[in-house]
PDB file of N, CA and C in Angstrom:
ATOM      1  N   UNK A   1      17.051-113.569 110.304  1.00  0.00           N
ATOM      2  CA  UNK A   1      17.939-113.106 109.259  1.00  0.00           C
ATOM      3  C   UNK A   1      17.906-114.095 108.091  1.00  0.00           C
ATOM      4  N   UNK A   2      18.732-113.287 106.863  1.00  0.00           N
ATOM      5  CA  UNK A   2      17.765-114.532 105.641  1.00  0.00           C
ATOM      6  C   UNK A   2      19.924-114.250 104.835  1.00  0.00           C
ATOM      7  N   UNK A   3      19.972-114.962 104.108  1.00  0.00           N
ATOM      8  CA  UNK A   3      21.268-114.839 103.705  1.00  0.00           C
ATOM      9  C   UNK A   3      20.902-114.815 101.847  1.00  0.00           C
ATOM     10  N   UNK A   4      21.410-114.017 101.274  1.00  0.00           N
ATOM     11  CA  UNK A   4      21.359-114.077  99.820  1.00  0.00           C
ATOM     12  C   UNK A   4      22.591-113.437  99.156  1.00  0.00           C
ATOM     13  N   UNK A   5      22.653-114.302  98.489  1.00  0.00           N
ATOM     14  CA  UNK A   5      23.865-113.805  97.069  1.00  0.00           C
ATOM     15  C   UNK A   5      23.595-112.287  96.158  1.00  0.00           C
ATOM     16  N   UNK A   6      24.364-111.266  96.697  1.00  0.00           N
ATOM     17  CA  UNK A   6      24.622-110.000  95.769  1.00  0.00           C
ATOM     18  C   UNK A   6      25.887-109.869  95.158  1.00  0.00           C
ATOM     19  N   UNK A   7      25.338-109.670  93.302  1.00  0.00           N
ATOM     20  CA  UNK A   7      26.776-109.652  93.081  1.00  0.00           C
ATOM     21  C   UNK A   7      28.160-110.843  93.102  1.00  0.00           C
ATOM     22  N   UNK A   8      27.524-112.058  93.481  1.00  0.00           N
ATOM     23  CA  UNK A   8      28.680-112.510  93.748  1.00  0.00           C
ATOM     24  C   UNK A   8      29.145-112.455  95.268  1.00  0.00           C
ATOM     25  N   UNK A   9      28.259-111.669  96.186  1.00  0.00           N
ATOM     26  CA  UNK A   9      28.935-111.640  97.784  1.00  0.00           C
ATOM     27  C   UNK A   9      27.764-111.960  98.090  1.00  0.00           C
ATOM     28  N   UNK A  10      28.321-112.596  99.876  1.00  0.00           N
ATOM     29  CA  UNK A  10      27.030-113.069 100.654  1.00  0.00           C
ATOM     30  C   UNK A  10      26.689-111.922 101.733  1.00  0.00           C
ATOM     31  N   UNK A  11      25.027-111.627 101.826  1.00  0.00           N
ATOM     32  CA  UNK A  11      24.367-110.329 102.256  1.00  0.00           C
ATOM     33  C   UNK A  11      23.538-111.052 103.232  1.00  0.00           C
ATOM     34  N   UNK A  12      24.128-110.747 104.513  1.00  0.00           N
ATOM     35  CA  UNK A  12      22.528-110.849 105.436  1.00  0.00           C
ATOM     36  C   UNK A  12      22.146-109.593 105.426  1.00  0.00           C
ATOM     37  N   UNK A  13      19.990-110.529 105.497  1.00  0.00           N
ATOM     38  CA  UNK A  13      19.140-109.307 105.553  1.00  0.00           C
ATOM     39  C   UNK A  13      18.219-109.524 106.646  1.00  0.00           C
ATOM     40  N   UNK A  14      17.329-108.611 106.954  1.00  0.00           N
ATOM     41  CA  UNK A  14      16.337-109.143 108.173  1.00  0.00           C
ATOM     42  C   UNK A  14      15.329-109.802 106.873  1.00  0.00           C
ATOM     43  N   UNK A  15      14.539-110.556 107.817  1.00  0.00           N
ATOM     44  CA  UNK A  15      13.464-111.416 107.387  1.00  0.00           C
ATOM     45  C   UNK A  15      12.837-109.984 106.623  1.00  0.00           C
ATOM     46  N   UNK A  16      11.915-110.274 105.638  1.00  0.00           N
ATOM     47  CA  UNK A  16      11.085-109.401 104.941  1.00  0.00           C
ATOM     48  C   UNK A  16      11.370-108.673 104.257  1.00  0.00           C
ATOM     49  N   UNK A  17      12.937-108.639 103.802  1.00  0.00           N
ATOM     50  CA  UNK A  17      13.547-107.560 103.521  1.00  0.00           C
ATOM     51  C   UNK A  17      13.036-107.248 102.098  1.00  0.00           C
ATOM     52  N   UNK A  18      13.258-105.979 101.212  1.00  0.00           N
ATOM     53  CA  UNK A  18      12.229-106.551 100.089  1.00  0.00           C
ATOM     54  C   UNK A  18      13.691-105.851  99.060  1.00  0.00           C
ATOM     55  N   UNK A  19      13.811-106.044  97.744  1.00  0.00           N
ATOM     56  CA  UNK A  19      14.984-105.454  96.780  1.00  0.00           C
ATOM     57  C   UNK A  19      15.111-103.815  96.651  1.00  0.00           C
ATOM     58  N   UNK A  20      14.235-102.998  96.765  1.00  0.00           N
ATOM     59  CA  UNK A  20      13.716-101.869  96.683  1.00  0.00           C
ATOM     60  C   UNK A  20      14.698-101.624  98.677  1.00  0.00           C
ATOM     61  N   UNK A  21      14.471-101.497  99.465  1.00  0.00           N
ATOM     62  CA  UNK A  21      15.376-101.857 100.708  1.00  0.00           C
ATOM     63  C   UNK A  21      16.765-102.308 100.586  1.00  0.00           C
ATOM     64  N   UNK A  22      17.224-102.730  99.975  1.00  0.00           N
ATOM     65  CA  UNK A  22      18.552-103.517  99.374  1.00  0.00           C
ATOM     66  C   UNK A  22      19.041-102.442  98.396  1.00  0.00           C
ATOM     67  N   UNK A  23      18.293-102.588  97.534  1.00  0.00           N
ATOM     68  CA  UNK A  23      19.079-101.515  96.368  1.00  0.00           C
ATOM     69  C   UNK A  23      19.404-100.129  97.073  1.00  0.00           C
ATOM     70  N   UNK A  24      18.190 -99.385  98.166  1.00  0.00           N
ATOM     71  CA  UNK A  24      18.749 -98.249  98.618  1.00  0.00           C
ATOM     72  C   UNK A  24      19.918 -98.131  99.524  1.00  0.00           C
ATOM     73  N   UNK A  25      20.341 -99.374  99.866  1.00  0.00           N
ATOM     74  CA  UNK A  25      21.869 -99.464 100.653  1.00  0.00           C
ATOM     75  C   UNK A  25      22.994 -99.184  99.785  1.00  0.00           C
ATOM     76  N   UNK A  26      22.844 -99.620  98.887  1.00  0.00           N
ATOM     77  CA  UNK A  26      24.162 -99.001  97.655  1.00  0.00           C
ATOM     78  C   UNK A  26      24.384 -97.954  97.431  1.00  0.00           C
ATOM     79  N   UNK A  27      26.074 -97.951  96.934  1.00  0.00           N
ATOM     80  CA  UNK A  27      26.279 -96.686  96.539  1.00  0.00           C
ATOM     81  C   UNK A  27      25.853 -96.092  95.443  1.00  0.00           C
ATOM     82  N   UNK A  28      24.642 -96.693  94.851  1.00  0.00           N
ATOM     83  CA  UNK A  28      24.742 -95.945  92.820  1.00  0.00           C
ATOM     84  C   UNK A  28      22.978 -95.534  93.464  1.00  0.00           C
ATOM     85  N   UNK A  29      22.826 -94.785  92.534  1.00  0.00           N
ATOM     86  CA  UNK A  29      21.244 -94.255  92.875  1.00  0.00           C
ATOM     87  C   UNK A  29      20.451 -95.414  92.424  1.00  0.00           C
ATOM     88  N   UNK A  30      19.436 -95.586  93.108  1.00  0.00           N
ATOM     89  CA  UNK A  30      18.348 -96.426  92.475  1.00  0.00           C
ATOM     90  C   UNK A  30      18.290 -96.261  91.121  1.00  0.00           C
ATOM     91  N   UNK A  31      18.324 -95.526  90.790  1.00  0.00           N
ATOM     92  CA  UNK A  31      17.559 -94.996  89.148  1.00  0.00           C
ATOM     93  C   UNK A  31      18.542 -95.695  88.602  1.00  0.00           C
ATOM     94  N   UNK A  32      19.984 -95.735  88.562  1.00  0.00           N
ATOM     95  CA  UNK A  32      20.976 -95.952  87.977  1.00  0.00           C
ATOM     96  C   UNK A  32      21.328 -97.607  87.951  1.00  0.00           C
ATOM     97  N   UNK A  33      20.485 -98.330  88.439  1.00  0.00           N
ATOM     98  CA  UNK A  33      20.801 -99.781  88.539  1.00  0.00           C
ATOM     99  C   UNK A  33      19.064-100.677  87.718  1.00  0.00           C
ATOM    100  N   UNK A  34      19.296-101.724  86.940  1.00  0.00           N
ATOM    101  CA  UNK A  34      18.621-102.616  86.793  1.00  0.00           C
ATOM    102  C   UNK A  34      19.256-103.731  87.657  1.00  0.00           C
ATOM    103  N   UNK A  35      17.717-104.763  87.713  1.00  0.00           N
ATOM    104  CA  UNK A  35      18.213-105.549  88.988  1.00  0.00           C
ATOM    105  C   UNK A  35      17.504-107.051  88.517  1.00  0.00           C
ATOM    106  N   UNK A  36      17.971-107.667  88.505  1.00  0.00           N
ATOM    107  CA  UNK A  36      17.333-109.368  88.512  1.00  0.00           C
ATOM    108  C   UNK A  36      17.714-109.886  89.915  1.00  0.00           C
ATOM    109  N   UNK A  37      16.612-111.150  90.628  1.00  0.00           N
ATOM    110  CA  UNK A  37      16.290-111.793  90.921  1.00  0.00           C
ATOM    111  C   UNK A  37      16.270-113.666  90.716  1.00  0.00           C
ATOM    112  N   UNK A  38      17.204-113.955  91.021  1.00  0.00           N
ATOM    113  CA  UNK A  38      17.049-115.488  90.609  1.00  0.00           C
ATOM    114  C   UNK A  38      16.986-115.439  89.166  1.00  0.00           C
ATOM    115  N   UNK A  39      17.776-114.646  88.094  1.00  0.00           N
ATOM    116  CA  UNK A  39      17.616-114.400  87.126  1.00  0.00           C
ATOM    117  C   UNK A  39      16.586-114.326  86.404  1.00  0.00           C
ATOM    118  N   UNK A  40      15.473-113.439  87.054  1.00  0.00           N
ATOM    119  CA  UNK A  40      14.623-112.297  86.470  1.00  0.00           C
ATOM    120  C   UNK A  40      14.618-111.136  86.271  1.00  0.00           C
ATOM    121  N   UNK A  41      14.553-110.295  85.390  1.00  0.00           N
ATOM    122  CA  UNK A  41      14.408-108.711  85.606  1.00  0.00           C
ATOM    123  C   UNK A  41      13.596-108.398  86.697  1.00  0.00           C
ATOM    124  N   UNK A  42      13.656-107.449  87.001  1.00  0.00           N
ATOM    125  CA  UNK A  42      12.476-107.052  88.263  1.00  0.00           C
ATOM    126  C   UNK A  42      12.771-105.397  88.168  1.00  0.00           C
ATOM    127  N   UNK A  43      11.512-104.906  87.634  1.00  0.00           N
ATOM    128  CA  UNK A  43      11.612-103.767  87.029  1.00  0.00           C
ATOM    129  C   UNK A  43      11.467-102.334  88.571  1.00  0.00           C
ATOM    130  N   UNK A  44      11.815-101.484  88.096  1.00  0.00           N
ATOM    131  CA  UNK A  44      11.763-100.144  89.203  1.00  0.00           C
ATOM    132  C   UNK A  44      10.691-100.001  89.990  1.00  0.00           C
ATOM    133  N   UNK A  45       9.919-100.184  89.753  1.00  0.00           N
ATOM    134  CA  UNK A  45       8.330-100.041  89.568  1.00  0.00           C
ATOM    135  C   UNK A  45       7.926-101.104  90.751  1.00  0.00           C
ATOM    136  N   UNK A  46       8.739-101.881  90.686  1.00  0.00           N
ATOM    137  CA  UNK A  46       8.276-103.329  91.661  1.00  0.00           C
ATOM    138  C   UNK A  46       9.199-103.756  92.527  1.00  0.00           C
ATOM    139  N   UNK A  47      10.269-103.129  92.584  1.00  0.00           N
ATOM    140  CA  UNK A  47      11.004-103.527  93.884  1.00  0.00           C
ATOM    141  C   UNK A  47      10.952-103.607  95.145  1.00  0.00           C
ATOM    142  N   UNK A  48       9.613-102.344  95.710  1.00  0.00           N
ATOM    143  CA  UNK A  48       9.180-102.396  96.695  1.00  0.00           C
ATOM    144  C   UNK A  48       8.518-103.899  97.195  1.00  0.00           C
ATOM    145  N   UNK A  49       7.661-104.459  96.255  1.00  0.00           N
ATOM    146  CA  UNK A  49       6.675-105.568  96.446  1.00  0.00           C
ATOM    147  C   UNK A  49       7.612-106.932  96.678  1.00  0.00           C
ATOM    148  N   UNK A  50       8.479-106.706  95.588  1.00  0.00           N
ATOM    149  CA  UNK A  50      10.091-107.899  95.920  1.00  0.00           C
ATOM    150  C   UNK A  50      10.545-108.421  97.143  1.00  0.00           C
ATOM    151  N   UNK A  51       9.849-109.545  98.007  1.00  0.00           N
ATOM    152  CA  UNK A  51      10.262-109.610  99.252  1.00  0.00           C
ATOM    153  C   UNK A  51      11.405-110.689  98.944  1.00  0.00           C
ATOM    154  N   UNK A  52      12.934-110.690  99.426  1.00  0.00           N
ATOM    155  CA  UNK A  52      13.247-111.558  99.063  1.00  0.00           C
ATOM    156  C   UNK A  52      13.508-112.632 100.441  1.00  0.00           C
ATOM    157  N   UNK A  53      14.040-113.643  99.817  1.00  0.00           N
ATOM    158  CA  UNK A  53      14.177-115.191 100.483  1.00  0.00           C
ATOM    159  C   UNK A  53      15.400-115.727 100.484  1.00  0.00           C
ATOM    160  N   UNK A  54      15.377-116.144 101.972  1.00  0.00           N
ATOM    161  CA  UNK A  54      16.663-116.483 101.689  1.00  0.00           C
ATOM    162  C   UNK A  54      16.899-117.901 100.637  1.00  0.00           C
ATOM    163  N   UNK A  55      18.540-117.170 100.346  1.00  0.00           N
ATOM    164  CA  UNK A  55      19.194-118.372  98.881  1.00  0.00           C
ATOM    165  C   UNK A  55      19.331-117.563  97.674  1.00  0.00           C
ATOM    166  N   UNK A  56      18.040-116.270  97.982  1.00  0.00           N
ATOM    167  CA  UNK A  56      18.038-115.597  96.640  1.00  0.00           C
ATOM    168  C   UNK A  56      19.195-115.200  95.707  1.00  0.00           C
ATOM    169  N   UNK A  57      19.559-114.954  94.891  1.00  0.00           N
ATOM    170  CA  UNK A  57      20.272-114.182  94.072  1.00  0.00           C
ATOM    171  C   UNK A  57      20.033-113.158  93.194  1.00  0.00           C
ATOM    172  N   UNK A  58      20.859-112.274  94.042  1.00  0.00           N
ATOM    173  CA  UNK A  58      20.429-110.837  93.491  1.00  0.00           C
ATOM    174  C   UNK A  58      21.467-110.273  92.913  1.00  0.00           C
ATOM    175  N   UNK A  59      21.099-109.849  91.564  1.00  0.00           N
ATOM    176  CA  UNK A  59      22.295-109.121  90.217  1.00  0.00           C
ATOM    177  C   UNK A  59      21.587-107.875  90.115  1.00  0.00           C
ATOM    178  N   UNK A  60      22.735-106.745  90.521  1.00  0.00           N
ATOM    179  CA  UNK A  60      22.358-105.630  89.739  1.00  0.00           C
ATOM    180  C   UNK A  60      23.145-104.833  88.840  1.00  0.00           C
ATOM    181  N   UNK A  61      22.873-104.329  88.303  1.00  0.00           N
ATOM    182  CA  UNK A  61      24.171-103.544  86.624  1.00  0.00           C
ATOM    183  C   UNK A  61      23.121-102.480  86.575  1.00  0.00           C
ATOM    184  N   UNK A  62      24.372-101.961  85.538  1.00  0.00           N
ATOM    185  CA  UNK A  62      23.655-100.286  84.584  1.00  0.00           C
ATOM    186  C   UNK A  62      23.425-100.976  83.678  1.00  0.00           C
ATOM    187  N   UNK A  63      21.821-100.509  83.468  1.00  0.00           N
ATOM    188  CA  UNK A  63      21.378-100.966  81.998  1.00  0.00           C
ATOM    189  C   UNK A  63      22.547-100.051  80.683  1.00  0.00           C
ATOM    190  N   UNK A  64      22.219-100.589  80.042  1.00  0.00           N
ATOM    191  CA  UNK A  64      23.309-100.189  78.583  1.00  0.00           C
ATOM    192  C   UNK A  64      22.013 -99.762  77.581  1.00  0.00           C
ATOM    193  N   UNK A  65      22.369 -98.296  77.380  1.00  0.00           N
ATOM    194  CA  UNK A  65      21.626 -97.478  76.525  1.00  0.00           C
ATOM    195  C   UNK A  65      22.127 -97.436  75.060  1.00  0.00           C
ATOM    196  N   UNK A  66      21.375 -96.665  74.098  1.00  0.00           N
ATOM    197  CA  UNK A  66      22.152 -96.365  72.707  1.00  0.00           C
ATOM    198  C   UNK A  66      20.819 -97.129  71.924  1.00  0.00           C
ATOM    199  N   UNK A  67      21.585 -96.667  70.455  1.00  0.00           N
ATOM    200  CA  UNK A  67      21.039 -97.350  69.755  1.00  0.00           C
ATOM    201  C   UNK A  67      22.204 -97.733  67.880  1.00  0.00           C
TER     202      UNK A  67
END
């Protein structure tokens, strides 16, 4: 098991777990969340490949649209 910061709360995960796995445990749809990493973006597209580690810190929000 690996322990990482979501949000501000502490998340155990199994070893390997990857963000794309994580994000589908929430209640908001995937689509509906951007997500950083140890304060990186980490785009939709790549969450699957995202294995995270423990210590990580993981932020996710609604991106903010408009112009």
């Amino acid at each position: 098991m690996i322990a990482i910061r979501l949000n501000n709360d502490s998340v155990q995960l199994d070893e390997g777990a990857t963000l794309a796995a994580l994000v589908a445990r929430l209640d908001k749809p995937p689509a509906a969340l951007a997500t950083a990493v140890n304060g990186d973006f980490v785009a939709r597209d790549a969450r699957e490949q995202c294995v995270l580690r423990d210590g990580d810190v993981v932020m996710t929000f609604e991106p903010i649209t408009g112009g």
